[in-house]
Protein backbone atom coordinates (compact mmCIF):
# COMPACT_ATOMS: atom_id res chain seq x y z
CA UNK A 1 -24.66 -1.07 7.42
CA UNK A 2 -24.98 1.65 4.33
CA UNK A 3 -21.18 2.73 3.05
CA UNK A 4 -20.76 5.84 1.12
CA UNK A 5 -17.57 6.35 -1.14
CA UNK A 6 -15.49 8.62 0.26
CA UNK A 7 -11.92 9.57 1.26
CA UNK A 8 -9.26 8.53 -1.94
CA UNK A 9 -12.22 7.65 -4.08
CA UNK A 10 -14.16 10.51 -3.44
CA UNK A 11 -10.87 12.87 -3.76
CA UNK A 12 -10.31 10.79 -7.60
CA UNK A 13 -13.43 11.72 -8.52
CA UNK A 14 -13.27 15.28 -7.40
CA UNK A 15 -9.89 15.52 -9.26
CA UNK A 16 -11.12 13.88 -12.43
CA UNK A 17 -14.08 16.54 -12.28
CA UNK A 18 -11.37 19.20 -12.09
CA UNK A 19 -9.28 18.03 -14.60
CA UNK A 20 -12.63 17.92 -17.18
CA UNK A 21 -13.40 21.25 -15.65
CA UNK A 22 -9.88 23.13 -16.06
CA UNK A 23 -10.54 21.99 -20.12
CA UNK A 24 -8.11 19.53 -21.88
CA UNK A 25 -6.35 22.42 -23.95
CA UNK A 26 -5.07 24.41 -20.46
CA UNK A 27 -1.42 24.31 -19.61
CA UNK A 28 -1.87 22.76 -16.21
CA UNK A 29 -4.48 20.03 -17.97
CA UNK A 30 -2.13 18.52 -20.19
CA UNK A 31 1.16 19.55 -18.62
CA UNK A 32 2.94 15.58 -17.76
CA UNK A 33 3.28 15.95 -13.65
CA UNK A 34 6.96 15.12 -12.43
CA UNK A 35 8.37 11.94 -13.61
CA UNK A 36 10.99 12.09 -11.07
CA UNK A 37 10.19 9.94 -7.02
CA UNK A 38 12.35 9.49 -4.54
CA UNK A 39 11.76 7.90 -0.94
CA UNK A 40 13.14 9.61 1.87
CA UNK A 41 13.45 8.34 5.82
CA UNK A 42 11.05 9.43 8.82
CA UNK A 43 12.33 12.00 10.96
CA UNK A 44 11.19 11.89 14.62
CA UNK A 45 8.12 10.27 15.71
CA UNK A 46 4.41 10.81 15.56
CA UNK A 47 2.31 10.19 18.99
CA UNK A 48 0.48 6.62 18.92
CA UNK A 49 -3.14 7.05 17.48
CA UNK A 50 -5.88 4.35 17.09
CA UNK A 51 -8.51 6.58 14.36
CA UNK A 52 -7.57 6.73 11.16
CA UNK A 53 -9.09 10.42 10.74
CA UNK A 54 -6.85 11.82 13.77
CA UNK A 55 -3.60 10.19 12.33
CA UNK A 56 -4.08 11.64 8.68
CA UNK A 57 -4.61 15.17 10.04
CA UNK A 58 -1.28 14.84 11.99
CA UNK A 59 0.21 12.99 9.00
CA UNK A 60 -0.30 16.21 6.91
CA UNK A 61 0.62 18.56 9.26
CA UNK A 62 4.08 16.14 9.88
CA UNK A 63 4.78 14.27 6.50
CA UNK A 64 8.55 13.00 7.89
CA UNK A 65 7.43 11.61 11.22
CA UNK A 66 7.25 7.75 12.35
CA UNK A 67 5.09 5.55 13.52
CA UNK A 68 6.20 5.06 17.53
CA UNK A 69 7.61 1.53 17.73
CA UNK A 70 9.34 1.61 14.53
CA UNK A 71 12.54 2.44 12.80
CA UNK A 72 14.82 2.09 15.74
CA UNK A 73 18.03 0.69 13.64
CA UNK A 74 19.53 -0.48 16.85
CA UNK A 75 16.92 -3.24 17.04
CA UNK A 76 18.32 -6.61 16.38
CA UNK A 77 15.76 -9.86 15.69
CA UNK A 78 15.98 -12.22 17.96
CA UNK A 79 15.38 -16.14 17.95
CA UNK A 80 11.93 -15.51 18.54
CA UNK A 81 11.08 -12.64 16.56
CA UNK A 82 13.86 -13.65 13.53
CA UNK A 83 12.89 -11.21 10.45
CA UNK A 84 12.15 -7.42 11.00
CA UNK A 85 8.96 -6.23 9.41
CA UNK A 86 8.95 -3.67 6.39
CA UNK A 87 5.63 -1.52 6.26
CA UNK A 88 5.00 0.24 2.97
CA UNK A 89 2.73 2.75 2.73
CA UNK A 90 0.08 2.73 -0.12
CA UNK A 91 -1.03 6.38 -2.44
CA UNK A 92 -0.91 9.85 -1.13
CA UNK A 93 0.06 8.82 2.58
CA UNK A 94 2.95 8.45 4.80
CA UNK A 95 4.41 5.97 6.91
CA UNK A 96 3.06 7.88 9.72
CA UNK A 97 -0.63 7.76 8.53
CA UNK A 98 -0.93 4.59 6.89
CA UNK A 99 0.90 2.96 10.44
CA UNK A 100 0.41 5.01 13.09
CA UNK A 101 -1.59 2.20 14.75
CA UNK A 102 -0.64 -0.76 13.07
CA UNK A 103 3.46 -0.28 13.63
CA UNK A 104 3.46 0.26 17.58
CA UNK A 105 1.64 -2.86 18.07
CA UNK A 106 3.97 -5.19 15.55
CA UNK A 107 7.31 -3.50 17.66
CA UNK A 108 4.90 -4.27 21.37
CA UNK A 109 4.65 -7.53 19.90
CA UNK A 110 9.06 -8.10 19.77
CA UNK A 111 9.56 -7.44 16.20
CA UNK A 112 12.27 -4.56 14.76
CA UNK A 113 9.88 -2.41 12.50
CA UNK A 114 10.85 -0.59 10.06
CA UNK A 115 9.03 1.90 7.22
CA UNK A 116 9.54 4.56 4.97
CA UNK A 117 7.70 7.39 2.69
CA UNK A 118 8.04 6.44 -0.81
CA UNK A 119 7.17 8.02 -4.25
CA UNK A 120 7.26 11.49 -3.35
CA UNK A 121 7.39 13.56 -6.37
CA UNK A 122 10.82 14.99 -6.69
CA UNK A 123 9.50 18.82 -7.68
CA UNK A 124 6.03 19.88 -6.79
CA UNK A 125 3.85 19.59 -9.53
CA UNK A 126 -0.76 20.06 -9.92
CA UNK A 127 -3.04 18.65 -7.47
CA UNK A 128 -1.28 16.16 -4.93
CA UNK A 129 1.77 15.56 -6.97
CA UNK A 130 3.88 17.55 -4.40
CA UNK A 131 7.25 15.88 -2.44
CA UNK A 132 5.58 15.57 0.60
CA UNK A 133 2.80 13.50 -0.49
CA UNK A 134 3.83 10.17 -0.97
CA UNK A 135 3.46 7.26 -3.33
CA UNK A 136 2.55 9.43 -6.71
CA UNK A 137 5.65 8.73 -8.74
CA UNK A 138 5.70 5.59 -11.07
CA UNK A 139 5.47 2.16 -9.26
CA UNK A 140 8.37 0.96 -10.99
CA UNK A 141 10.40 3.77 -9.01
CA UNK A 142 8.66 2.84 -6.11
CA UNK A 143 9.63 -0.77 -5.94
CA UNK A 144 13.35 0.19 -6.82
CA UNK A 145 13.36 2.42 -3.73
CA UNK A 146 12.13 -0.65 -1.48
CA UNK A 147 14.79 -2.76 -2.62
CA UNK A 148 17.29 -0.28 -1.01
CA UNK A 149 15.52 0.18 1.80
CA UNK A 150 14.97 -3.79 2.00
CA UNK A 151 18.92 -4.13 1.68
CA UNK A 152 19.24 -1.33 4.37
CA UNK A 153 16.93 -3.55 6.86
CA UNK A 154 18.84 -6.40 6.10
CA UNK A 155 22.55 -5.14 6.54
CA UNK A 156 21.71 -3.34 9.87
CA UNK A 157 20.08 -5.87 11.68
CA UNK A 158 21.87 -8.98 10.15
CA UNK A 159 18.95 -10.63 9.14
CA UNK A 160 18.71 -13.34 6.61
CA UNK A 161 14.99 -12.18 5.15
CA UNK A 162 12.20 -9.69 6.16
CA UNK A 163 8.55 -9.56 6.33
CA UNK A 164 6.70 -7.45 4.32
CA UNK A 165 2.95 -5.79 4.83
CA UNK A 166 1.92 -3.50 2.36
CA UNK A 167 -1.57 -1.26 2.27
CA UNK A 168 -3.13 -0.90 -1.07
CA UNK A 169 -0.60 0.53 -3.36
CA UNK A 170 2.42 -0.30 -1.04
CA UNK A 171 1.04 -4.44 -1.75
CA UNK A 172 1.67 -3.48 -5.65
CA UNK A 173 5.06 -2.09 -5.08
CA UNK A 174 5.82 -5.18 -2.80
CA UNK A 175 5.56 -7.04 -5.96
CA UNK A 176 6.96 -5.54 -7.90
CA UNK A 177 9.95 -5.57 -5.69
CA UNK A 178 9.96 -9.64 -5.29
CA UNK A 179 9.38 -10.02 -9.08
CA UNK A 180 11.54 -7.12 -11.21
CA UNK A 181 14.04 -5.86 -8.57
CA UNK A 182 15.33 -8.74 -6.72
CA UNK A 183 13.33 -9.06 -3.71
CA UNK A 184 13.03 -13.04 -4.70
CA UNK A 185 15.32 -15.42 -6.72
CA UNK A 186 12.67 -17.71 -8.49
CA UNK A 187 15.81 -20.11 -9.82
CA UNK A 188 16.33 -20.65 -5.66
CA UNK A 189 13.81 -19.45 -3.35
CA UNK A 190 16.57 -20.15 -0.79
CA UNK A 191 17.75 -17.27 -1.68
CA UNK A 192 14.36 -14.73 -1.30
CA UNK A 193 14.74 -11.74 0.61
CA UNK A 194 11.52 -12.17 1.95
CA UNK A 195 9.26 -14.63 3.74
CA UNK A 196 5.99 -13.45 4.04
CA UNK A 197 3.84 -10.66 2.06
CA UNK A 198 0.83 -9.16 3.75
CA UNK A 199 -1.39 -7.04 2.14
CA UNK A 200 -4.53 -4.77 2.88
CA UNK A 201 -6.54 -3.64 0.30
CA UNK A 202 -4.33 -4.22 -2.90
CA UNK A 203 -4.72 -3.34 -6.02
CA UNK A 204 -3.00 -6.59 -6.90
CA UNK A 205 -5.06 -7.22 -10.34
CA UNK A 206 -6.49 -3.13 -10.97
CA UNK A 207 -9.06 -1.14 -9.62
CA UNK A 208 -11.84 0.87 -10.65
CA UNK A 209 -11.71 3.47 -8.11
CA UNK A 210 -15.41 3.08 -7.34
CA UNK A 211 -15.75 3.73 -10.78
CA UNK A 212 -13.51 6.17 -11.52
CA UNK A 213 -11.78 4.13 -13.96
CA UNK A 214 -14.67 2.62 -15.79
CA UNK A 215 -15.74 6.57 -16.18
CA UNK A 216 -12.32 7.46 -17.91
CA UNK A 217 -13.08 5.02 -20.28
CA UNK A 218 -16.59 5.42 -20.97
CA UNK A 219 -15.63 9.47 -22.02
CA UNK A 220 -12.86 7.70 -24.31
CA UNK A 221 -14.80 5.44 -26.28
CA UNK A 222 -18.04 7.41 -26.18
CA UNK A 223 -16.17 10.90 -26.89
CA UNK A 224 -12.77 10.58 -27.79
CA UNK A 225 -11.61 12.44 -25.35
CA UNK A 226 -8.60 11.06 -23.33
CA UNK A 227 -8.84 11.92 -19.59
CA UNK A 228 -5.65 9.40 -18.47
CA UNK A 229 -3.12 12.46 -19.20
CA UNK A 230 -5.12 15.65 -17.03
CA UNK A 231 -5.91 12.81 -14.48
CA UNK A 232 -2.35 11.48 -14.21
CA UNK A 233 -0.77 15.38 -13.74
CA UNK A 234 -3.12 15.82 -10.54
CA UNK A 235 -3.49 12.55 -9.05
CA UNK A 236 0.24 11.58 -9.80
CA UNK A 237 1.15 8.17 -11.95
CA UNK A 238 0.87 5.46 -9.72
CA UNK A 239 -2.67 6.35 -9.41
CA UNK A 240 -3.25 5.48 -13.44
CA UNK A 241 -0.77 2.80 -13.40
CA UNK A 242 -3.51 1.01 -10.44
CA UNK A 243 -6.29 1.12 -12.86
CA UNK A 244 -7.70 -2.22 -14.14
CA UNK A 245 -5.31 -2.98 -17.27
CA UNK A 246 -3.14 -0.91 -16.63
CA UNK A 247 0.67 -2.27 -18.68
CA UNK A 248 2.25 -2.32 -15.17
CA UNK A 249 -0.69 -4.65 -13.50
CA UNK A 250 -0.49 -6.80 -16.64
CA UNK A 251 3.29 -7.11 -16.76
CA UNK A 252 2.93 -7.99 -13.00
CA UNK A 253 0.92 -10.64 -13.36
CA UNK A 254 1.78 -12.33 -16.48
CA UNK A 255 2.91 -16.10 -15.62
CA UNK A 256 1.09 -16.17 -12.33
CA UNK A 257 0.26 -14.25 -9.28
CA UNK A 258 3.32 -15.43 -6.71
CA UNK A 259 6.38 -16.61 -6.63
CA UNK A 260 7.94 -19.61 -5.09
CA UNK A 261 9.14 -20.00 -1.45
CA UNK A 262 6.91 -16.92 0.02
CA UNK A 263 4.00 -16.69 1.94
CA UNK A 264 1.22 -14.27 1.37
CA UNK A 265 -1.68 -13.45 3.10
CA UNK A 266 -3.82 -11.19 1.15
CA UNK A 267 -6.44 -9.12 2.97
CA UNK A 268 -9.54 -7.39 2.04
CA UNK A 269 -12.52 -5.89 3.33
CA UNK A 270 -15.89 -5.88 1.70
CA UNK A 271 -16.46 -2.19 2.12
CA UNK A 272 -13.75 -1.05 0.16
CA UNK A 273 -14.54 1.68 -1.91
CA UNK A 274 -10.59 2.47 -3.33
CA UNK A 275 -9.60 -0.79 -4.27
CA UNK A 276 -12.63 -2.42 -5.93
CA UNK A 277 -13.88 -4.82 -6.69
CA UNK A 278 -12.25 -5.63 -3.20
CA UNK A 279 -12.15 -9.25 -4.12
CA UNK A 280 -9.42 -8.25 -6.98
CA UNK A 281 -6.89 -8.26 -4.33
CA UNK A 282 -6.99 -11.95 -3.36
CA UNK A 283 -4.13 -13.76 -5.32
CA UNK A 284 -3.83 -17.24 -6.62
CA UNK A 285 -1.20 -19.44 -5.58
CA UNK A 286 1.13 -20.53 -7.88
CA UNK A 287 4.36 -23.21 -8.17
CA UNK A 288 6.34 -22.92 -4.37
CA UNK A 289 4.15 -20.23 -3.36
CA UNK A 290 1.05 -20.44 -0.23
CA UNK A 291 -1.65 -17.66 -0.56
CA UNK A 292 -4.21 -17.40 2.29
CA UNK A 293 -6.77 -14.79 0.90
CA UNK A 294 -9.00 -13.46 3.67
CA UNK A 295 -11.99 -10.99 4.00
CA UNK A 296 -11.62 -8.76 7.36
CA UNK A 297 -15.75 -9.71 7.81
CA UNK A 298 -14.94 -14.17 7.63
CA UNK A 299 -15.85 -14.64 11.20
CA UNK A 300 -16.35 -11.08 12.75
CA UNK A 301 -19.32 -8.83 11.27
CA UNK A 302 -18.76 -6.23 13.68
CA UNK A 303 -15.35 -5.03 12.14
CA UNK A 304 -16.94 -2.70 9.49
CA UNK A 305 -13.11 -1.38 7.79
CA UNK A 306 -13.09 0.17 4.60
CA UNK A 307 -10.15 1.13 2.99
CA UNK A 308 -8.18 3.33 4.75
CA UNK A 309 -9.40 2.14 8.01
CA UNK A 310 -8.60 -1.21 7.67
CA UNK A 311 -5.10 -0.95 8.87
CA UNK A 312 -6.15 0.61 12.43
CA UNK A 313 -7.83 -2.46 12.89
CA UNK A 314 -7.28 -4.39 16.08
CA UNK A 315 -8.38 -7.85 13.79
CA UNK A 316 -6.04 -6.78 11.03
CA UNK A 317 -3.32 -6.49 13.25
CA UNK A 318 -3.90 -9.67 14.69
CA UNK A 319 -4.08 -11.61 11.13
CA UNK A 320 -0.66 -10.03 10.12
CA UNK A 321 0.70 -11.45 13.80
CA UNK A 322 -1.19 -14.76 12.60
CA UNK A 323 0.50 -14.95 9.69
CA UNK A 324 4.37 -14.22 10.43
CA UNK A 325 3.94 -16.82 13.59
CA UNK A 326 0.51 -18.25 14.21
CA UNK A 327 1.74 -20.67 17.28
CA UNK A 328 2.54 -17.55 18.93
CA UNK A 329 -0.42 -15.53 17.77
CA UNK A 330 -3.31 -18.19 17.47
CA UNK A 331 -6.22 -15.94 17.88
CA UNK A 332 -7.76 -13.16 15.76
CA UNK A 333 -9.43 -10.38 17.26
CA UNK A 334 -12.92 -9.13 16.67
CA UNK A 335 -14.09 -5.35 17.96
CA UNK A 336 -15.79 -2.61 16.19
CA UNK A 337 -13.76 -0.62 13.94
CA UNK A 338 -16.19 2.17 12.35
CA UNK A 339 -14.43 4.26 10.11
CA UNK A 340 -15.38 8.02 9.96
CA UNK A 341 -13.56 9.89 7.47
């Protein structure tokens, strides 16, 4: 089956266009976009959707709203179902639109879910840097705000550790989290607030946006002309910070992918077009640590996920299931999931 580019990538490359267009010299070019992020809790809840298209039209039209399922803080693990699950959203979406699928069937499964939006520029700035767009402001900021929403999870319910699944950025800021802001204690893995990372779609080592990043440098070296800066004020940081190379993704990575006493199981799908090449995601397991690196296709063709659509799928739903308790959730599923926007 033929896969265009399209959706984030195609909106990149429409932006970088814009930026060339605008020229380099024009306020609104080279103007920095907000440095400032904060994250900010849902308000209210979204209906239950299956298709990705119909949840990111209601996700713009209701940027605060929840998943159905999720963020009920009277929701207390039990001794089957012992760590709530975090969901982080990945760039430009909500919790609503990244989970509207995905976070009613974790809670129908037992678990306390919880999410958050993240990133969201603290005064509106060009292009999608605006505070009701999430996950634009640097990662760094990003993973600092999951750590206090992490601690949040953990007071509330009691728990000893969560869970954490993270689309495409929200994988990155996941991280970040265990390795910079405390999310795991290397010296004593005992000690990890987390057990398990799940990921779809991360930009764990860069991406080239479908060549979007390539193209940025290609006008550098071949032109001298710096594209990052006009880029970064419409598309927001995180976006340049996801590139391949990036200082963040090196700093990151530097001494090894993992860290010891958590599980990961890193997801792609070979018709990403955001996070490419999609087999940059997949991790490599270091001292203490397990990876299980999977592509959404090993063992069901029909499942045809690309980037965004990935996380309304019914066999990505099941792997995450697999992977917090696979005696209770032994099975993967396999339907068609055709994306359309």
């Amino acid at each position: 089956m033929k896969h265009t580019p399209r959706s984030l990538a195609t909106a990149a490359f429409v932006i970088a266009t814009a930026a060339i267009t605008i020229g380099l010299n024009s306020p609104l070019a080279v103007a920095d976009p907000p440095d400032g992020s904060h994250s900010s809790d849902t308000v209210g809840y979204g209906p239950e959707l299956t298709d990705e298209a119909a949840a990111v039209a209601y996700g713009l039209a209701n940027p605060d709203v929840a998943p159905q399922g999720t963020d009920d803080w009277s929701c207390k693990p039990d001794s089957a179902h012992p760590r709530p699950i975090v969901l982080v959203h990945g760039t430009w979406a909500s919790a609503y639109s990244a989970y509207a699928y995905m976070g009613p069937e974790l809670a129908k499964a037992g678990y306390c879910v919880f999410t958050f939006n993240y990133g969201r520029a603290d005064t509106a700035g060009a292009g999608l840097v605006q505070p009701t767009i999430g996950a634009t402001g640097y990662i760094e900021d990003s993973a600092a705000q999951l750590a206090a929403f992490v601690d949040r999870v953990l007071a509330t319910t009691g728990a000893a550790q969560v869970d954490t699944i993270g689309h495409s950025q929200g994988g990155v800021v996941i991280r970040q989290y265990l390795k910079f802001n405390g999310g795991a204690d290397p010296s004593n893995p005992a000690n990890n607030k987390v057990s398990h990372v799940i990921t779809y779609g991360a930009t764990n080592h860069g991406t080239t946006l479908s060549g979007l990043g390539n193209l940025l440098g290609v006008f550098k070296g071949a032109a001298g002309l710096d594209l990052n800066n006009p880029t970064e004020t419409m598309i927001g940081h995180a976006g340049i910070q996801q590139l391949v190379g990036s200082p963040v993704l090196t700093r990151l990575n530097d001494g090894g992918d993992t860290l010891p006493g958590i599980d990961y199981t890193i997801v792609a799908t070979q018709y990403d077009e955001v996070s490419t090449p999609f087999s940059a995601t997949y991790l490599t397991a270091g001292p203490g640590a397990t990876v299980h690196d999977v592509l959404l296709q090993d063992g069901c063709a029909l499942d045809t996920s690309d980037h965004n659509s990935m996380v309304f799928s019914p066999r990505a739903v099941s792997l995450a299931l697999h992977a917090i308790d696979p005696d209770a959730h032994p099975a993967l599923a396999c339907t068609l999931n055709p994306w359309v926007l």
